[in-house]
PDB file of N, CA and C in Angstrom:
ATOM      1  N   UNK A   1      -0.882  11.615  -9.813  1.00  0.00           N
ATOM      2  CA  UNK A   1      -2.262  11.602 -10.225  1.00  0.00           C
ATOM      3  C   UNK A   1      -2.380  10.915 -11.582  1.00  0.00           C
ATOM      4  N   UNK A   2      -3.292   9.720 -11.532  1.00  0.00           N
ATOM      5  CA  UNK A   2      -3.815   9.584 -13.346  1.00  0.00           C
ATOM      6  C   UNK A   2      -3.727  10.387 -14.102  1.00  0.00           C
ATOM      7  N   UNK A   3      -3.932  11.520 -14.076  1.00  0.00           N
ATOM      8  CA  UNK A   3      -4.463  12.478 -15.220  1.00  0.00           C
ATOM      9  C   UNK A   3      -3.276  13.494 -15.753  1.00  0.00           C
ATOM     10  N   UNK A   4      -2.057  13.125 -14.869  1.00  0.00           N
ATOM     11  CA  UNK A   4      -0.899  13.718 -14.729  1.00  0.00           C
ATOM     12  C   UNK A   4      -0.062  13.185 -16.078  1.00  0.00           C
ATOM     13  N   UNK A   5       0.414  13.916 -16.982  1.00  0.00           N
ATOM     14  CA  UNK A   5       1.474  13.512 -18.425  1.00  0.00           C
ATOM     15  C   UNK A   5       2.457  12.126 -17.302  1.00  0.00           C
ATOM     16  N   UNK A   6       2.687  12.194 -16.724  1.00  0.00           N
ATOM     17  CA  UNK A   6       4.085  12.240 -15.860  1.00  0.00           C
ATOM     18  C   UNK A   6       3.634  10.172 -15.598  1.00  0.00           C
ATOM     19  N   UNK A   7       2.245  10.183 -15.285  1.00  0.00           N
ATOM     20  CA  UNK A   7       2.006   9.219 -14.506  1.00  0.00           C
ATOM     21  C   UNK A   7       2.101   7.691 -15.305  1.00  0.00           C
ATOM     22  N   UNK A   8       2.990   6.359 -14.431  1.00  0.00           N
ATOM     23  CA  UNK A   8       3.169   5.360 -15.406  1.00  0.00           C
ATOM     24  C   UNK A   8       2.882   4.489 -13.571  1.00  0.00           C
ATOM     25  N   UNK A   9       1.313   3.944 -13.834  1.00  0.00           N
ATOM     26  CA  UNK A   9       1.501   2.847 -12.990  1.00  0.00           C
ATOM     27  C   UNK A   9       2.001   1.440 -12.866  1.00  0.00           C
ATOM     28  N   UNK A  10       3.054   1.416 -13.773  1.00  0.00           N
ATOM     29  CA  UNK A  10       4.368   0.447 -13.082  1.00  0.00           C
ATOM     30  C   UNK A  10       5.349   0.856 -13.400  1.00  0.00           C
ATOM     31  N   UNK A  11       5.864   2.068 -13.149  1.00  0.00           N
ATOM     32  CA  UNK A  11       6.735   2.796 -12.929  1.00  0.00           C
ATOM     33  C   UNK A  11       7.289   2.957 -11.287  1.00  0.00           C
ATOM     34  N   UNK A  12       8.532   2.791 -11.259  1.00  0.00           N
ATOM     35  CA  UNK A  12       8.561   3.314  -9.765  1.00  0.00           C
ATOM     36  C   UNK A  12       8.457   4.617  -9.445  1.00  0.00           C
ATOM     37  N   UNK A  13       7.805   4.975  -8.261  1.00  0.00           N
ATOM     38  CA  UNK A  13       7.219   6.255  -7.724  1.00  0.00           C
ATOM     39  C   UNK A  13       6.900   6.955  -8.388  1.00  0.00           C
ATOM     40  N   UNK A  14       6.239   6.864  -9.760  1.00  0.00           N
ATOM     41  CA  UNK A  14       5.500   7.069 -10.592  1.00  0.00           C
ATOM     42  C   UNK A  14       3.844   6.937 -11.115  1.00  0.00           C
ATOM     43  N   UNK A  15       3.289   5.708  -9.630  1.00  0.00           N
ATOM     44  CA  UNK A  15       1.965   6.167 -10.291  1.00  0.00           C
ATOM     45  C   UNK A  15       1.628   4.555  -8.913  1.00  0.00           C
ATOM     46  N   UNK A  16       2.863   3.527  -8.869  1.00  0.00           N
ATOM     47  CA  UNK A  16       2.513   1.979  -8.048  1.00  0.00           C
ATOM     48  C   UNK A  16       1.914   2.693  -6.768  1.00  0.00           C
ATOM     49  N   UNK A  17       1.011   1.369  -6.356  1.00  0.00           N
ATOM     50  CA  UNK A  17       0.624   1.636  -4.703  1.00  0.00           C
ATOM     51  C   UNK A  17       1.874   0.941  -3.689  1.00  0.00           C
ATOM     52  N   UNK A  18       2.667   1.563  -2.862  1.00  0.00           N
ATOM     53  CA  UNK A  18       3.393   0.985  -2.142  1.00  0.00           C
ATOM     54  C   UNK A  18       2.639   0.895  -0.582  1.00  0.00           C
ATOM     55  N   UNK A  19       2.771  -0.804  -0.424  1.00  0.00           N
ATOM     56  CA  UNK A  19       2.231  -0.487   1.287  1.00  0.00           C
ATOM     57  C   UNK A  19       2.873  -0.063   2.245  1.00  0.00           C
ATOM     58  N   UNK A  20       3.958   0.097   2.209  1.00  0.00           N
ATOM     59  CA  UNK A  20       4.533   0.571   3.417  1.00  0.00           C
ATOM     60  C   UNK A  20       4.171   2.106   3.219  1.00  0.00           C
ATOM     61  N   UNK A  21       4.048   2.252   1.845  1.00  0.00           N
ATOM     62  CA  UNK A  21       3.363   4.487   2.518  1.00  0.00           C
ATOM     63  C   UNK A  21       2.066   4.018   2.798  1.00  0.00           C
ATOM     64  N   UNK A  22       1.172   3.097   2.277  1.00  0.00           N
ATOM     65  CA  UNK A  22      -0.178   2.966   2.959  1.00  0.00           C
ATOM     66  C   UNK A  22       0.045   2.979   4.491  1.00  0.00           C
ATOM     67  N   UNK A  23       0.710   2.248   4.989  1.00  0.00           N
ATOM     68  CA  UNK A  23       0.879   2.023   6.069  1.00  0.00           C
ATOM     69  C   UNK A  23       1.393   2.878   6.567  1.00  0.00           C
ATOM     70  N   UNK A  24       2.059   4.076   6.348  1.00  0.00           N
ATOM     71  CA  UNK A  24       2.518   5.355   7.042  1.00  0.00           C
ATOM     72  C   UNK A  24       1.426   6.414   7.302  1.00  0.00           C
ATOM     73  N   UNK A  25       0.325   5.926   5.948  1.00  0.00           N
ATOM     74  CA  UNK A  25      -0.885   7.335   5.979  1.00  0.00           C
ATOM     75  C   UNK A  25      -1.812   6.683   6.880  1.00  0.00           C
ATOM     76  N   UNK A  26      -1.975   5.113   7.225  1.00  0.00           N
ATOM     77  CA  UNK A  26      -3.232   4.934   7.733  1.00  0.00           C
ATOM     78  C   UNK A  26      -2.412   4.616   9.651  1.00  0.00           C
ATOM     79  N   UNK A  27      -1.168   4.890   9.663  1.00  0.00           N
ATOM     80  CA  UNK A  27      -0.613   5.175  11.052  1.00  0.00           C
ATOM     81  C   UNK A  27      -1.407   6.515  11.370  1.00  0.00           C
ATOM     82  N   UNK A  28      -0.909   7.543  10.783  1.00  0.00           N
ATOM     83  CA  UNK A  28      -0.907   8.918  10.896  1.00  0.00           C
ATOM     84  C   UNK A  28      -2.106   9.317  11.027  1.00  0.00           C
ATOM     85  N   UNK A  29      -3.229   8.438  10.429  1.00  0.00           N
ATOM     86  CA  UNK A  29      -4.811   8.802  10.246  1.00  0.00           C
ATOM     87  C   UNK A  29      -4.938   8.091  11.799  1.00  0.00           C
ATOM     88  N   UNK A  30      -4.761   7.527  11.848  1.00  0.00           N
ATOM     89  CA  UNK A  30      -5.131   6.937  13.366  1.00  0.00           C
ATOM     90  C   UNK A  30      -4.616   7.643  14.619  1.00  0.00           C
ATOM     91  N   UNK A  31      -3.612   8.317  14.564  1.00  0.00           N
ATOM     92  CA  UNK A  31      -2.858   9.222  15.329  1.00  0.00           C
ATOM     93  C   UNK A  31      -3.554  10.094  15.661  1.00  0.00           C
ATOM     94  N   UNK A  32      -3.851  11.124  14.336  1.00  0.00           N
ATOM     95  CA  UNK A  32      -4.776  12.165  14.427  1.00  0.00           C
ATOM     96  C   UNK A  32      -6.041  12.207  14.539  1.00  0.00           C
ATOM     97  N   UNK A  33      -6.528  10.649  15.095  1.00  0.00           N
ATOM     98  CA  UNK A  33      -8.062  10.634  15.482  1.00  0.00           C
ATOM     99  C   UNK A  33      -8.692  10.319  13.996  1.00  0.00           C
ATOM    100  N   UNK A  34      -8.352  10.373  12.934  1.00  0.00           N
ATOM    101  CA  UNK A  34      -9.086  10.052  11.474  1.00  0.00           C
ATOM    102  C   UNK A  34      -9.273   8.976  11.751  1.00  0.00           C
ATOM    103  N   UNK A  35     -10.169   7.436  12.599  1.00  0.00           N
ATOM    104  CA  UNK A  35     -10.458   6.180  12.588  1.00  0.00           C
ATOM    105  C   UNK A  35     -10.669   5.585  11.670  1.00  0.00           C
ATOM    106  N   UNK A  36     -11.613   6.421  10.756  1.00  0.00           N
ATOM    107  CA  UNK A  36     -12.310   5.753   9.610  1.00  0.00           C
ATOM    108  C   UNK A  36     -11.439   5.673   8.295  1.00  0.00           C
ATOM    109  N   UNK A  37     -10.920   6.830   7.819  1.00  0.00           N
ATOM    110  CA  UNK A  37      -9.972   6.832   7.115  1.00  0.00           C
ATOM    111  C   UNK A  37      -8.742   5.764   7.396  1.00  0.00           C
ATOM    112  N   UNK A  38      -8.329   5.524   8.600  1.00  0.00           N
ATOM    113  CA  UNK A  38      -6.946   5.073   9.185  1.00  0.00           C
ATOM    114  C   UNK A  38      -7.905   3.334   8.946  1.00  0.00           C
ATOM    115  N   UNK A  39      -8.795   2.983   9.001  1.00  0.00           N
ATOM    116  CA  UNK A  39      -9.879   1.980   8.688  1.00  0.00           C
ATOM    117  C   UNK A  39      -9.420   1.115   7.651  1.00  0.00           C
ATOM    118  N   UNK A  40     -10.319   2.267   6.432  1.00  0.00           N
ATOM    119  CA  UNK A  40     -10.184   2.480   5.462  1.00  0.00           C
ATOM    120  C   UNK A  40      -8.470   1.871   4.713  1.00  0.00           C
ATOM    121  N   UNK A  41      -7.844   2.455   4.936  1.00  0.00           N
ATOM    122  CA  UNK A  41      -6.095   2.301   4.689  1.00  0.00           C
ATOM    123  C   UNK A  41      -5.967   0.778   4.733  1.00  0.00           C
ATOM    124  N   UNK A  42      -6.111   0.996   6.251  1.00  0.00           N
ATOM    125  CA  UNK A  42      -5.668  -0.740   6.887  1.00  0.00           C
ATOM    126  C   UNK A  42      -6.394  -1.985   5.962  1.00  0.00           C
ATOM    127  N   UNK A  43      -7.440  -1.934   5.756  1.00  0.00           N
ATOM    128  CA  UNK A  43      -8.416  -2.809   5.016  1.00  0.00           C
ATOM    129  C   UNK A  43      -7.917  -3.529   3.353  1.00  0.00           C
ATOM    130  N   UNK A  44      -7.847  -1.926   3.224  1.00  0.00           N
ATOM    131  CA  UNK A  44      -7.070  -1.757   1.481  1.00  0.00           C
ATOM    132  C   UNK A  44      -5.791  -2.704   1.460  1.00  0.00           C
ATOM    133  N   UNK A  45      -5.134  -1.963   2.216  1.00  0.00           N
ATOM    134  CA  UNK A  45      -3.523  -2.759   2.696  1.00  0.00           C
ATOM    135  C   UNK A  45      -3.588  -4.305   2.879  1.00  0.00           C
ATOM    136  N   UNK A  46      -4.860  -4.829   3.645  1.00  0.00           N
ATOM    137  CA  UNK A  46      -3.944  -6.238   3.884  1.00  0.00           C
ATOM    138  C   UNK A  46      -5.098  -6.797   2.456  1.00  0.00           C
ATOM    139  N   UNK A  47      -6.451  -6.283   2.031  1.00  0.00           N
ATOM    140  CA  UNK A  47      -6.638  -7.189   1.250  1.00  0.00           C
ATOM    141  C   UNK A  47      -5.715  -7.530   0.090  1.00  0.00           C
ATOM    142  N   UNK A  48      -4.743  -6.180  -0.241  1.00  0.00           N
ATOM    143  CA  UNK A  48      -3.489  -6.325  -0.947  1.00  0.00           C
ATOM    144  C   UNK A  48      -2.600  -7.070  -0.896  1.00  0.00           C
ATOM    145  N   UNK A  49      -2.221  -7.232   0.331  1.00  0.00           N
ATOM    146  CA  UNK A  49      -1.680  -8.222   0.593  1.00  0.00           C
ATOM    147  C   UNK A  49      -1.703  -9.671   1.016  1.00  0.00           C
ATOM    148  N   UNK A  50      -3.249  -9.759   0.350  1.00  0.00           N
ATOM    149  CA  UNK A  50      -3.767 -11.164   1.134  1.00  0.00           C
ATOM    150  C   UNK A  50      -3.569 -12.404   0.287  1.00  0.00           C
ATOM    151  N   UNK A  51      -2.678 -11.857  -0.991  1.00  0.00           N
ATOM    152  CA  UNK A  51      -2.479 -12.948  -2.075  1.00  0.00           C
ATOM    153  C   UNK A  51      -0.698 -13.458  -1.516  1.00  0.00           C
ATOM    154  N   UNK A  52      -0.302 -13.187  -0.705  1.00  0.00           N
ATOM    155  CA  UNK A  52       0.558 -13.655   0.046  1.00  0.00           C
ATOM    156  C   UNK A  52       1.955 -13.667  -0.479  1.00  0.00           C
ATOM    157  N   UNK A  53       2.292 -12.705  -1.250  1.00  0.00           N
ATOM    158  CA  UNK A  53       3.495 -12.148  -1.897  1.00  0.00           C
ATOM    159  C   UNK A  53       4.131 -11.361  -1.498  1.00  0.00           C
ATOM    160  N   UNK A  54       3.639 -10.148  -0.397  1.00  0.00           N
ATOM    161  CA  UNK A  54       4.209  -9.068   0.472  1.00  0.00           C
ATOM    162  C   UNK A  54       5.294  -8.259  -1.024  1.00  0.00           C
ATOM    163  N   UNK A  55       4.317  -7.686  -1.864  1.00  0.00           N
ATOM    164  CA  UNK A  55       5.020  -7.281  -2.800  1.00  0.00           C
ATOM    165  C   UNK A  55       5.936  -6.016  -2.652  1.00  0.00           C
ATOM    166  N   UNK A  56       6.235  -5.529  -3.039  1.00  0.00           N
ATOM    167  CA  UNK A  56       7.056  -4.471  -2.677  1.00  0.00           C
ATOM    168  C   UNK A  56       6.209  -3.127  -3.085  1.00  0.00           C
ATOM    169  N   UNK A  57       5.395  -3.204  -4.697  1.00  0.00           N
ATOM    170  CA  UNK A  57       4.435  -1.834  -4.698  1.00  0.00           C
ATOM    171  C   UNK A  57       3.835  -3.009  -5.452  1.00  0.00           C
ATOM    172  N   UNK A  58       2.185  -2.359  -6.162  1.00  0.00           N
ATOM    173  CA  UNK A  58       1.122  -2.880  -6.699  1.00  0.00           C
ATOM    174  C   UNK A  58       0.751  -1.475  -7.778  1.00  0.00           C
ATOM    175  N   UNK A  59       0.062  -2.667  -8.757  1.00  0.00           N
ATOM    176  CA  UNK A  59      -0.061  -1.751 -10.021  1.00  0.00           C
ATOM    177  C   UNK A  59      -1.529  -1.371  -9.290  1.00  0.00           C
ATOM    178  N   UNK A  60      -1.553  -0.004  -9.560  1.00  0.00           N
ATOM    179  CA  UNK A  60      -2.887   0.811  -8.526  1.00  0.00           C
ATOM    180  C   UNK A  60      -4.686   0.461  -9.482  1.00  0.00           C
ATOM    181  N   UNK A  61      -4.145  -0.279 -10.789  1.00  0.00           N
ATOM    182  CA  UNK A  61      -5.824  -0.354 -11.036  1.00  0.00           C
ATOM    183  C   UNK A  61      -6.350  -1.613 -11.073  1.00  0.00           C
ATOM    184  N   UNK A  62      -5.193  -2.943 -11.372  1.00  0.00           N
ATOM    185  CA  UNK A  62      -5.327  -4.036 -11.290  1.00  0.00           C
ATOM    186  C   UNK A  62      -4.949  -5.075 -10.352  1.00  0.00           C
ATOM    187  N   UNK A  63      -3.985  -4.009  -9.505  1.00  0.00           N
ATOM    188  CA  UNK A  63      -3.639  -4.623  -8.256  1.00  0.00           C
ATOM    189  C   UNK A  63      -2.553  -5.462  -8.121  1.00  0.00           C
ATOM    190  N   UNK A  64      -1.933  -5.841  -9.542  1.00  0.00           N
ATOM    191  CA  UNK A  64      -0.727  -6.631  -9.588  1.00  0.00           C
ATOM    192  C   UNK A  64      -0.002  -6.340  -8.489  1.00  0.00           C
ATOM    193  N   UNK A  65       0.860  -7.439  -8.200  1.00  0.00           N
ATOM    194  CA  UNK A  65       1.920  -7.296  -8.059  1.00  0.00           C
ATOM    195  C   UNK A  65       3.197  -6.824  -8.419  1.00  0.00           C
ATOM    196  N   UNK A  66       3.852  -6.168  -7.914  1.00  0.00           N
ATOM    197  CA  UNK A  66       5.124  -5.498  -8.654  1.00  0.00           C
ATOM    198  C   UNK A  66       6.436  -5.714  -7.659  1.00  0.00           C
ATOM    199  N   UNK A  67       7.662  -5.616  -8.629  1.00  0.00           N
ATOM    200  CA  UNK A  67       8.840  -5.514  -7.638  1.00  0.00           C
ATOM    201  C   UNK A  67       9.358  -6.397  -7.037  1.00  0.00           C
ATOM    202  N   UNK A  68       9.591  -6.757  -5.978  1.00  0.00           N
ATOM    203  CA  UNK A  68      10.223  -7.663  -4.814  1.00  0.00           C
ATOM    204  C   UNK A  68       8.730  -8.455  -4.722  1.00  0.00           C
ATOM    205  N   UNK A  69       8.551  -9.629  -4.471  1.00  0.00           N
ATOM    206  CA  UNK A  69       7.387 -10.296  -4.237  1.00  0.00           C
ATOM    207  C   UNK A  69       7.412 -10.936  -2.898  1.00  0.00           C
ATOM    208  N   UNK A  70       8.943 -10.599  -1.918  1.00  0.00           N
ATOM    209  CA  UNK A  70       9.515 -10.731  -0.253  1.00  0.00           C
ATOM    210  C   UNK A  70       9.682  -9.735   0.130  1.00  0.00           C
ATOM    211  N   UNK A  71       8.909  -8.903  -0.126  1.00  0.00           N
ATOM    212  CA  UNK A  71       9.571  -7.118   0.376  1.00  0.00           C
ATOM    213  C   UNK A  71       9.419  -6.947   2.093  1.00  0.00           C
ATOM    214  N   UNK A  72      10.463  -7.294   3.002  1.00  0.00           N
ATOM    215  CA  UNK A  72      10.385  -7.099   4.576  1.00  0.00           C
ATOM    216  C   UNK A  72       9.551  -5.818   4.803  1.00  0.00           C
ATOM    217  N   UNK A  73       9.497  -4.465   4.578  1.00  0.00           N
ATOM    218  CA  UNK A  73       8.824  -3.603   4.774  1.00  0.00           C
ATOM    219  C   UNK A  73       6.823  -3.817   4.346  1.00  0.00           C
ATOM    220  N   UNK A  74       6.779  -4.507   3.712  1.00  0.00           N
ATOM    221  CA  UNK A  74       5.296  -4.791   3.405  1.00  0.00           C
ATOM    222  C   UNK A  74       4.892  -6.020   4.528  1.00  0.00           C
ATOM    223  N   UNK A  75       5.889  -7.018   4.837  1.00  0.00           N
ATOM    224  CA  UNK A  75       5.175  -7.872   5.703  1.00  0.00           C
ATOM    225  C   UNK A  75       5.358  -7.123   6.905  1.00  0.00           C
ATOM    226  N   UNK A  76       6.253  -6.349   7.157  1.00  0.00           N
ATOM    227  CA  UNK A  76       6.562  -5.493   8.327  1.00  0.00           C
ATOM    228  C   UNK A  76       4.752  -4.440   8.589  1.00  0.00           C
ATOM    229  N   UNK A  77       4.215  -3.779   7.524  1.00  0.00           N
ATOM    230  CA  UNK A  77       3.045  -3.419   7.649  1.00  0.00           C
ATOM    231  C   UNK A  77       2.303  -4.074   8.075  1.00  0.00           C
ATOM    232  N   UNK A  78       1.828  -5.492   7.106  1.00  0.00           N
ATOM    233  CA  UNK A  78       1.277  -6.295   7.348  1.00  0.00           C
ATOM    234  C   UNK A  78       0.741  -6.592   8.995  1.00  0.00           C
ATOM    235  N   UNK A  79       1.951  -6.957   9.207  1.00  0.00           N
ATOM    236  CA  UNK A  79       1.965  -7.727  11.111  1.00  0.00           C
ATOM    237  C   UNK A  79       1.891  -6.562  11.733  1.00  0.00           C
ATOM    238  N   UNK A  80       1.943  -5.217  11.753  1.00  0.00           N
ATOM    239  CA  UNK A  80       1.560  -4.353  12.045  1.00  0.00           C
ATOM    240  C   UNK A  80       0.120  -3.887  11.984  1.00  0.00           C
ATOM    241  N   UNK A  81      -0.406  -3.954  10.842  1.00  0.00           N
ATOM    242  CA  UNK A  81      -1.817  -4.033  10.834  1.00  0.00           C
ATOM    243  C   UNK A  81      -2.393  -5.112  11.122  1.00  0.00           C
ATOM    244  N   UNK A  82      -2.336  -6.239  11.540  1.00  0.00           N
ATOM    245  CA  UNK A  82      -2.813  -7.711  12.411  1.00  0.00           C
ATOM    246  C   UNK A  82      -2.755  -7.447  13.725  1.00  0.00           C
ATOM    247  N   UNK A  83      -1.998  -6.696  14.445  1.00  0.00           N
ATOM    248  CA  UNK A  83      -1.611  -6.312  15.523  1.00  0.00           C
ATOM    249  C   UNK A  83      -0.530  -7.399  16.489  1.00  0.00           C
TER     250      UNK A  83
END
């Protein structure tokens, strides 16, 4: 959480958006019938990824890029959410 002492968004697993957990929550939302939410996810995810870096995580307020800028698990979402 932001508001958390703890939290450093470019930190690893510390605060970055990683798509491949996007892509695990907006599987799971779709699973369990959540459409809109599971929507929602998918949307977020590829406009993230629409600067064509398949980063590995993203700084959560500015959207950077972070990490691996070839990360197989993010284009792996990706083409997953394209269908």
């Amino acid at each position: 959480s932001p508001v958390s002492r703890d939290f450093r968004p470019r930190e690893y697993w510390r605060g970055p958006v990683w798509p491949v957990m996007t892509w695990l929550f907006s599987w799971c939302f779709a699973r369990r019938g959540w459409a809109e939410r599971s929507s929602t996810l998918r949307r977020e995810g590829l406009r993230q990824a629409s600067d064509g870096t398949f980063a590995e995580y993203y700084e959560p307020f500015t959207g950077e890029p972070l990490g691996s800028m070839q990360q197989s698990w993010t284009a792996a979402a990706v083409l997953d959410w394209l269908g």
